[in-house]
Protein backbone atom coordinates (compact mmCIF):
# COMPACT_ATOMS: atom_id res chain seq x y z
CA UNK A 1 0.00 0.00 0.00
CA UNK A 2 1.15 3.19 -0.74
CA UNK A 3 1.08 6.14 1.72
CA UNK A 4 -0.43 9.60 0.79
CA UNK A 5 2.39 12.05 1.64
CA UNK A 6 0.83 15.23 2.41
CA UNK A 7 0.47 17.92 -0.98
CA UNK A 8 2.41 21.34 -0.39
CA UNK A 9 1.14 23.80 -2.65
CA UNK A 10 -1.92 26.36 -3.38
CA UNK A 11 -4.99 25.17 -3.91
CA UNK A 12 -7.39 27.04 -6.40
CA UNK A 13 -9.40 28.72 -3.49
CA UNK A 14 -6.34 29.78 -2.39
CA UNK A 15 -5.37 32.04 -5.17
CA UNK A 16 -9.03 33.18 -6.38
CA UNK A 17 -9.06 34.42 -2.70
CA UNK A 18 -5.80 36.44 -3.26
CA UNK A 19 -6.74 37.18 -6.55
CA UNK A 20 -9.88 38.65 -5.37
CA UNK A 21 -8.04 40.67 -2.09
CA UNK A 22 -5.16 42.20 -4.45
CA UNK A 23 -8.00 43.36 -6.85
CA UNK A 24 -10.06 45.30 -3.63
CA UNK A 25 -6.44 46.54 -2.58
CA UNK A 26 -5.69 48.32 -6.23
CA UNK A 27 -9.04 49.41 -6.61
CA UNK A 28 -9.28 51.34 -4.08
CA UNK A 29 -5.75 52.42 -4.19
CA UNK A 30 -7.08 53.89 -7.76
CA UNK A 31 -10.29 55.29 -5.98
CA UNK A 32 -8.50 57.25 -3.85
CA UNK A 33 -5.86 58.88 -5.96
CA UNK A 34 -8.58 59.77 -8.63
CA UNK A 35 -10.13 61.85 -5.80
CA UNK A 36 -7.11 63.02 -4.49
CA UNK A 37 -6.34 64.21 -8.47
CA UNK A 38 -10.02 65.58 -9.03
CA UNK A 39 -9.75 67.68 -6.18
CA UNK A 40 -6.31 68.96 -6.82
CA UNK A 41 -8.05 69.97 -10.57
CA UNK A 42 -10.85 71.48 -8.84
CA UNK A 43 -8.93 73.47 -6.48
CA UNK A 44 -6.49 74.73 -9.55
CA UNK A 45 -9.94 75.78 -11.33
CA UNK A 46 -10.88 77.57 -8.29
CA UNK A 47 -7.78 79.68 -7.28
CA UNK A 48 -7.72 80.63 -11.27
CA UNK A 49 -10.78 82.40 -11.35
CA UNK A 50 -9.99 83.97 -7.82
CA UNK A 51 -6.62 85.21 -9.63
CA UNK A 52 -9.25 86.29 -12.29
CA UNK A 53 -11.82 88.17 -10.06
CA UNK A 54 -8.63 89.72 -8.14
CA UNK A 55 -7.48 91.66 -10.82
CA UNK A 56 -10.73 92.35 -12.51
CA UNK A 57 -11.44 94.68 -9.14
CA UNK A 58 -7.75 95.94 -9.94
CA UNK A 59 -8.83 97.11 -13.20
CA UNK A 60 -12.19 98.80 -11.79
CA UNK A 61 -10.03 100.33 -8.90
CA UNK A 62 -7.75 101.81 -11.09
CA UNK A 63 -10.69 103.42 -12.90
CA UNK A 64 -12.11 106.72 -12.36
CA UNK A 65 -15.12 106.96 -10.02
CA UNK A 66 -17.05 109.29 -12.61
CA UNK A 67 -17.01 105.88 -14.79
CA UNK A 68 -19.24 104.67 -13.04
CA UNK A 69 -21.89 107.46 -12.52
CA UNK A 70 -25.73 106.80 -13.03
CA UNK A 71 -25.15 102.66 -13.03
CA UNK A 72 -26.58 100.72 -10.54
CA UNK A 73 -28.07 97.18 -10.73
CA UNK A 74 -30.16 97.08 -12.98
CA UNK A 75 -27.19 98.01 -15.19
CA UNK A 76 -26.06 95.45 -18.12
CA UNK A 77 -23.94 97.59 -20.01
CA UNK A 78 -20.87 100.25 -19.31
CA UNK A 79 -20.38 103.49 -20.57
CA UNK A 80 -18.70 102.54 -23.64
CA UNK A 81 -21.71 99.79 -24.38
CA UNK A 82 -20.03 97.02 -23.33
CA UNK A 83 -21.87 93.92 -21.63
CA UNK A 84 -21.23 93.62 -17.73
CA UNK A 85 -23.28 90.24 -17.54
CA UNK A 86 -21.62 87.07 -18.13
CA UNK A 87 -18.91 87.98 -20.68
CA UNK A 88 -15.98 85.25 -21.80
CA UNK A 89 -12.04 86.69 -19.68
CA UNK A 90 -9.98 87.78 -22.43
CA UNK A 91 -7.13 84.86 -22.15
CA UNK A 92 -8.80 82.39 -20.13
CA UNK A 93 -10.89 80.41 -21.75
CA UNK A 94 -14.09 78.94 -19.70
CA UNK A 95 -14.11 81.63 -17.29
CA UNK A 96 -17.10 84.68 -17.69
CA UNK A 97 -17.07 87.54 -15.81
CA UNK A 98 -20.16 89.32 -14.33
CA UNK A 99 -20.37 93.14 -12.69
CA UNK A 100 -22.36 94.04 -10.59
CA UNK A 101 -22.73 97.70 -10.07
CA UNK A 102 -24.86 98.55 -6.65
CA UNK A 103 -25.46 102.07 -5.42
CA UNK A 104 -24.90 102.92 -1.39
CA UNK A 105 -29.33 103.15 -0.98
CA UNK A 106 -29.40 99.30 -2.42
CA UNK A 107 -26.67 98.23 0.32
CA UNK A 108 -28.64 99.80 3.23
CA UNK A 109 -32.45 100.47 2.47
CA UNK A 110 -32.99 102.05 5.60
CA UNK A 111 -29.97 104.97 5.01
CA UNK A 112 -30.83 108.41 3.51
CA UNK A 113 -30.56 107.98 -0.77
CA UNK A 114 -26.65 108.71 -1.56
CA UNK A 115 -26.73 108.34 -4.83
CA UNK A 116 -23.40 108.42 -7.17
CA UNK A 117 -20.88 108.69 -3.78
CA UNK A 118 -20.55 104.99 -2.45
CA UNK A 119 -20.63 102.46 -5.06
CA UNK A 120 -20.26 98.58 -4.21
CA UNK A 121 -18.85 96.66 -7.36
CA UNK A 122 -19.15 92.31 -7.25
CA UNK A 123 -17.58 90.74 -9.61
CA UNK A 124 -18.57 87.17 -10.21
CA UNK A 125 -16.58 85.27 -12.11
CA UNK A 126 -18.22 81.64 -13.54
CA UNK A 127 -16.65 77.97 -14.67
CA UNK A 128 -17.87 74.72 -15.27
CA UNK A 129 -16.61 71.89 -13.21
CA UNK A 130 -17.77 68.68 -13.68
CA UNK A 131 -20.51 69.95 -15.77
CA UNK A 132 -21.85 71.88 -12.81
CA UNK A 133 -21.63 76.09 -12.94
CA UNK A 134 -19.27 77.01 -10.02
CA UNK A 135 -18.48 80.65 -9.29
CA UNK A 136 -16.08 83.09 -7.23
CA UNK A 137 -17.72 86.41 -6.13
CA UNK A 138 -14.98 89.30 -4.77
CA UNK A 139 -16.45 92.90 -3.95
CA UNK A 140 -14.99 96.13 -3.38
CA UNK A 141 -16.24 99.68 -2.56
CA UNK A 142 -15.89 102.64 -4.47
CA UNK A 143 -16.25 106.05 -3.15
CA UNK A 144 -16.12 110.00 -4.73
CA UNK A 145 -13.49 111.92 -3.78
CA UNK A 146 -13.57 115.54 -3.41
């Protein structure tokens, strides 16, 4: 009679067990740089259209006050007929920019009517993420000087 020496080796549980393990492991190793990565692009997307906004209200500051005379918010359109609502950034494609023009009486509706002194400008600036509209919004005031 012969004796049955004992098998060494894997069986085929074995390795579809391991098999299935290693394939958990990498997937969410891949999970979790893919949302490390999306975030990363989102936050890149983010801190470009605050760079944007930032010196959009650089430009307005560095215009005269008299510019903006007679707007308020129900204004679309400068003094030279351009569009403040939703207009493409020159050089950055996928960004818009929106201006928001508000007179001193619209900030606080219970103060005397100052028209054409205190001026609040917003600018908005829009982008599509993940095919969902995201914006940054910066303000500044503008007052007349005497």
């Amino acid at each position: 009679m012969k004796r049955m020496r004992s098998q060494k080796g894997y069986t085929g549980i074995d390795i579809a067990i391991s098999v299935i393990v290693i394939f958990i492991f990498v997937s969410l190793i891949t999970m979790l740089i893919y949302n490390f990565n999306s975030s990363a692009d989102e936050l890149k997307i983010k801190s470009d259209a605050t760079y944007i906004a930032v010196n959009e209200i650089e430009k307005i500051k560095s215009q005269n006050f008299s510019d903006f005379l007679g707007m308020n918010k129900t204004t679309t359109v400068d003094k030279d007929g351009n569009s403040l609502v939703n207009q493409p950034v020159d050089g950055n494609e996928g960004f818009y920019r929106t201006i928001t023009i508000t007179d001193y009486k619209d900030i606080n509706e219970s103060a005397d009517i100052i028209e054409d002194i205190v001026k609040k400008i917003t600018v908005k600036i829009s982008y599509m993420y993940k095919g969902k509209e995201r914006s940054v919004e910066l303000s500044t005031i503008l007052s007349k000087e005497n």
